[in-house]
C-alpha atoms as a PDB file:
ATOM      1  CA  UNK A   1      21.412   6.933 -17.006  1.00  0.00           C
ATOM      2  CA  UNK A   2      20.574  10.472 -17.629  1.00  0.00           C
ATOM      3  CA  UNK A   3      18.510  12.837 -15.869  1.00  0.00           C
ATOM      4  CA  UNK A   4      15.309  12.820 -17.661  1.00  0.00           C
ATOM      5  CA  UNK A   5      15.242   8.723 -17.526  1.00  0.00           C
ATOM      6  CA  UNK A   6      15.911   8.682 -13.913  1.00  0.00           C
ATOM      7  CA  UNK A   7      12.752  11.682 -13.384  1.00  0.00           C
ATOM      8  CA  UNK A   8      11.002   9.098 -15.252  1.00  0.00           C
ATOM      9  CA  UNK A   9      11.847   6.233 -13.144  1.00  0.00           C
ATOM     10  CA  UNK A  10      11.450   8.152  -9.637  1.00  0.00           C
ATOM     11  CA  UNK A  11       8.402   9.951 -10.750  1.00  0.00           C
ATOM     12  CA  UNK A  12       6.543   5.868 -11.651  1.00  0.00           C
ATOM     13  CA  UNK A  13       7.852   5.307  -7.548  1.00  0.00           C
ATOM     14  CA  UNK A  14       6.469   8.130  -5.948  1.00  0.00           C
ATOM     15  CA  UNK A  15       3.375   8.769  -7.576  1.00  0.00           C
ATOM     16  CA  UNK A  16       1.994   4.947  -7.683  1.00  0.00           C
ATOM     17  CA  UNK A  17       1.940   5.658  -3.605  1.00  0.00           C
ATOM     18  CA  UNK A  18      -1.514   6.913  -2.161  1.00  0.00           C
ATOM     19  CA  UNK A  19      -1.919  10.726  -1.737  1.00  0.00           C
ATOM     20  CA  UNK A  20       0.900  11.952  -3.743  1.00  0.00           C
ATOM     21  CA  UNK A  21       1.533  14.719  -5.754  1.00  0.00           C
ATOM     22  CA  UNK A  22       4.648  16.417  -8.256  1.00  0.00           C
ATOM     23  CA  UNK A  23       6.090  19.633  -7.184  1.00  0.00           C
ATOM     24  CA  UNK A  24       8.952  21.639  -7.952  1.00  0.00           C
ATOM     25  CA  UNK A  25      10.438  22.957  -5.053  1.00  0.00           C
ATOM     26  CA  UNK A  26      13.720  25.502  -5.080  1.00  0.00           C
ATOM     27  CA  UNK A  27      13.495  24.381  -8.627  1.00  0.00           C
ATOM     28  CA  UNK A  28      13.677  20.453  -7.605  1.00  0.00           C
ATOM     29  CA  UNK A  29      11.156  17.731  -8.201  1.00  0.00           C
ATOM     30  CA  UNK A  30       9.665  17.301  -5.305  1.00  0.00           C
ATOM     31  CA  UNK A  31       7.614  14.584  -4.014  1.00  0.00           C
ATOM     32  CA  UNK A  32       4.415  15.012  -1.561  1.00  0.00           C
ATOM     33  CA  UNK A  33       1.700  13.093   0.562  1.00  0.00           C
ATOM     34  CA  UNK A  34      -0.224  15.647   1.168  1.00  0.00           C
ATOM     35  CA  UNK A  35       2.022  18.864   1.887  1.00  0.00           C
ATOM     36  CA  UNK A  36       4.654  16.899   3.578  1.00  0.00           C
ATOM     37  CA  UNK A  37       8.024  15.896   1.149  1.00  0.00           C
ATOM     38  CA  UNK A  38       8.985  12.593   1.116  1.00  0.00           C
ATOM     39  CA  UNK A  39      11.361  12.680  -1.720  1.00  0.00           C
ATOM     40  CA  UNK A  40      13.892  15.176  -3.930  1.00  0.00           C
ATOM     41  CA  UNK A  41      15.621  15.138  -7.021  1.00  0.00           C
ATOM     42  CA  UNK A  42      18.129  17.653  -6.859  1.00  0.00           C
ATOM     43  CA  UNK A  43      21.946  18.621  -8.238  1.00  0.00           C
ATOM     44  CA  UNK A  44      23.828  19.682  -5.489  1.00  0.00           C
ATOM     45  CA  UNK A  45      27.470  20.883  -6.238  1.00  0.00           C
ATOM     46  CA  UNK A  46      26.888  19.291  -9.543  1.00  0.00           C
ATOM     47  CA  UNK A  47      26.004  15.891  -8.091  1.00  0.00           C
ATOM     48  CA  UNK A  48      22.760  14.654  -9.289  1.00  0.00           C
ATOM     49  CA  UNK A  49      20.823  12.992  -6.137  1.00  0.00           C
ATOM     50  CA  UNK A  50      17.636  11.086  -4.983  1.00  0.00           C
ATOM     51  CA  UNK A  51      17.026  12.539  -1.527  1.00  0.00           C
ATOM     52  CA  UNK A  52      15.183  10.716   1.340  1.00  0.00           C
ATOM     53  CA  UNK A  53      14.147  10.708   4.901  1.00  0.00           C
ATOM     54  CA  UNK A  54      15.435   7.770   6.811  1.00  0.00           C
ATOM     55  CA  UNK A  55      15.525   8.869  10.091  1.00  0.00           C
ATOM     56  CA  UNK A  56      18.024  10.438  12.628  1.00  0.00           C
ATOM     57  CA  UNK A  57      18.360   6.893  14.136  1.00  0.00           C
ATOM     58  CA  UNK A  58      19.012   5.509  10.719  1.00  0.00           C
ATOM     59  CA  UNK A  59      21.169   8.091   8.770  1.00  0.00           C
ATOM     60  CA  UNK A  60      24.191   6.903  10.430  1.00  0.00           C
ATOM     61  CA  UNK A  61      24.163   3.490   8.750  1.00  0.00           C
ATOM     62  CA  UNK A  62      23.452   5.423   5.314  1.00  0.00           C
ATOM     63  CA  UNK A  63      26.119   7.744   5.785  1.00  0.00           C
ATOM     64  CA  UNK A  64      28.786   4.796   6.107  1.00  0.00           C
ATOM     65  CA  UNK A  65      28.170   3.795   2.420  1.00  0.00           C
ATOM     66  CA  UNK A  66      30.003   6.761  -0.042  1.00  0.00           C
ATOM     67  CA  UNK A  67      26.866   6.349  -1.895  1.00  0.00           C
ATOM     68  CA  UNK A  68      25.316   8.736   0.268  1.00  0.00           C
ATOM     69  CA  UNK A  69      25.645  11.960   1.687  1.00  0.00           C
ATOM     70  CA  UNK A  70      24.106  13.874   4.412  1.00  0.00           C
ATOM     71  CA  UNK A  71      21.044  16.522   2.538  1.00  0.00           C
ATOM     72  CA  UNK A  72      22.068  20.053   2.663  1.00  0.00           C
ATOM     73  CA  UNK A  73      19.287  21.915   4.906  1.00  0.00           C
ATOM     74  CA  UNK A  74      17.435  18.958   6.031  1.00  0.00           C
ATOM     75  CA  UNK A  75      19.972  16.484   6.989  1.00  0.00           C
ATOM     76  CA  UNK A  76      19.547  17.583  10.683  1.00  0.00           C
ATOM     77  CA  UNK A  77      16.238  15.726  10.497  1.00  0.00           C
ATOM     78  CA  UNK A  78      16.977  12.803   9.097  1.00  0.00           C
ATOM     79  CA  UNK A  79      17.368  12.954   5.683  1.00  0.00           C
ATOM     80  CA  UNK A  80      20.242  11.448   3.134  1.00  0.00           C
ATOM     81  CA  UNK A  81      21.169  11.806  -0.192  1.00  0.00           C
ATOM     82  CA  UNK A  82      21.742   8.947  -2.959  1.00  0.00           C
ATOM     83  CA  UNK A  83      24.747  10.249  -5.522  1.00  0.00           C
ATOM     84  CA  UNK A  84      22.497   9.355  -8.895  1.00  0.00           C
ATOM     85  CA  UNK A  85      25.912   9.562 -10.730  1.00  0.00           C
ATOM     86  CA  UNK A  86      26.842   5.417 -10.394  1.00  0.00           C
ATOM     87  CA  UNK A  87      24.443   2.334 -11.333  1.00  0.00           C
ATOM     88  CA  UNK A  88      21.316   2.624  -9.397  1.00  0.00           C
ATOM     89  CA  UNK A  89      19.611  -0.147  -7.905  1.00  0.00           C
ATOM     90  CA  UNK A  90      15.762   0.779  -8.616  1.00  0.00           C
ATOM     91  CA  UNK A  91      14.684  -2.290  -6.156  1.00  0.00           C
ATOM     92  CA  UNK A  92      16.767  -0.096  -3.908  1.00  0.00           C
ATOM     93  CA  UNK A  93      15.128   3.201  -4.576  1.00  0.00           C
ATOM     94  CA  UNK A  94      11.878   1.441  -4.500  1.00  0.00           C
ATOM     95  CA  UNK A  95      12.659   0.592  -0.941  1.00  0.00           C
ATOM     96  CA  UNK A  96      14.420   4.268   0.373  1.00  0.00           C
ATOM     97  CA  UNK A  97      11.613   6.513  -1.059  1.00  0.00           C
ATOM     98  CA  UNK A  98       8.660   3.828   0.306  1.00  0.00           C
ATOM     99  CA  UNK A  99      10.207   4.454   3.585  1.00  0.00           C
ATOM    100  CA  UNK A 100      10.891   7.909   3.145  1.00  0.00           C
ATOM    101  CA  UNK A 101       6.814   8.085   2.559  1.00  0.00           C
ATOM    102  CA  UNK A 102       5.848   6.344   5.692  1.00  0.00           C
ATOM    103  CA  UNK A 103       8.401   8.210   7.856  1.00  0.00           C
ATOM    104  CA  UNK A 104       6.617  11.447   6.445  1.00  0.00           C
ATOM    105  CA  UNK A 105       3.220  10.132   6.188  1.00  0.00           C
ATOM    106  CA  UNK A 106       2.844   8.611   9.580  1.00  0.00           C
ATOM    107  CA  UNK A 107       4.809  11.838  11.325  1.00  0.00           C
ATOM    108  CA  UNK A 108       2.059  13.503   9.217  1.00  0.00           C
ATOM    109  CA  UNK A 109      -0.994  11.519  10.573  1.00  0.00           C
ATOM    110  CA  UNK A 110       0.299  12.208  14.160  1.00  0.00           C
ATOM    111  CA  UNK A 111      -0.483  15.411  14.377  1.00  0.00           C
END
């Protein structure tokens, strides 16, 4: 799946959520509630990737799968990176970046 088809198909995710909004971050698209990021689509050492938060509790389990990778920058806070260069499991994406939203959103409601 190229690039632009997998924009597409991250882009229906994240914006049917409540609040959100496109960006382009560093050059990225970047996903938003509010100001907060909840999701990333990046190249990173020519590695195209669907970044997430999961949690610090949770990365662990993530990082046992060679699917994923710790994020560059942001890992220290919980966040993982899905290598978008195998078959991708779009239930599974559904599922990472609707978490990744109410990790960010609730931290975001907190304060």
């Amino acid at each position: 799946m190229d690039e632009k088809k997998i924009l597409e198909n991250l882009r229906e995710i994240c914006l049917a959520l409540p609040k959100t909004s496109e960006t382009t971050t560093f050059g990225h698209p970047t996903f938003q509630v509010g100001t907060k990021t909840f999701t990333v689509l990046e190249t990173y050492k020519g590695v195209l990737s669907i970044c997430v938060k999961v949690g610090k509790k949770m990365q662990p389990v993530f990082l046992e799968d060679d699917r994923f990778y710790r994020t560059p920058y942001v890992g220290q806070h919980g966040w993982v990176s899905l290598r978008a260069n195998t078959k991708l499991n779009w239930v599974e994406i559904r599922g990472l970046v609707e978490g990744s939203y109410q990790l960010v959103h609730v931290q975001k409601r907190r304060r």
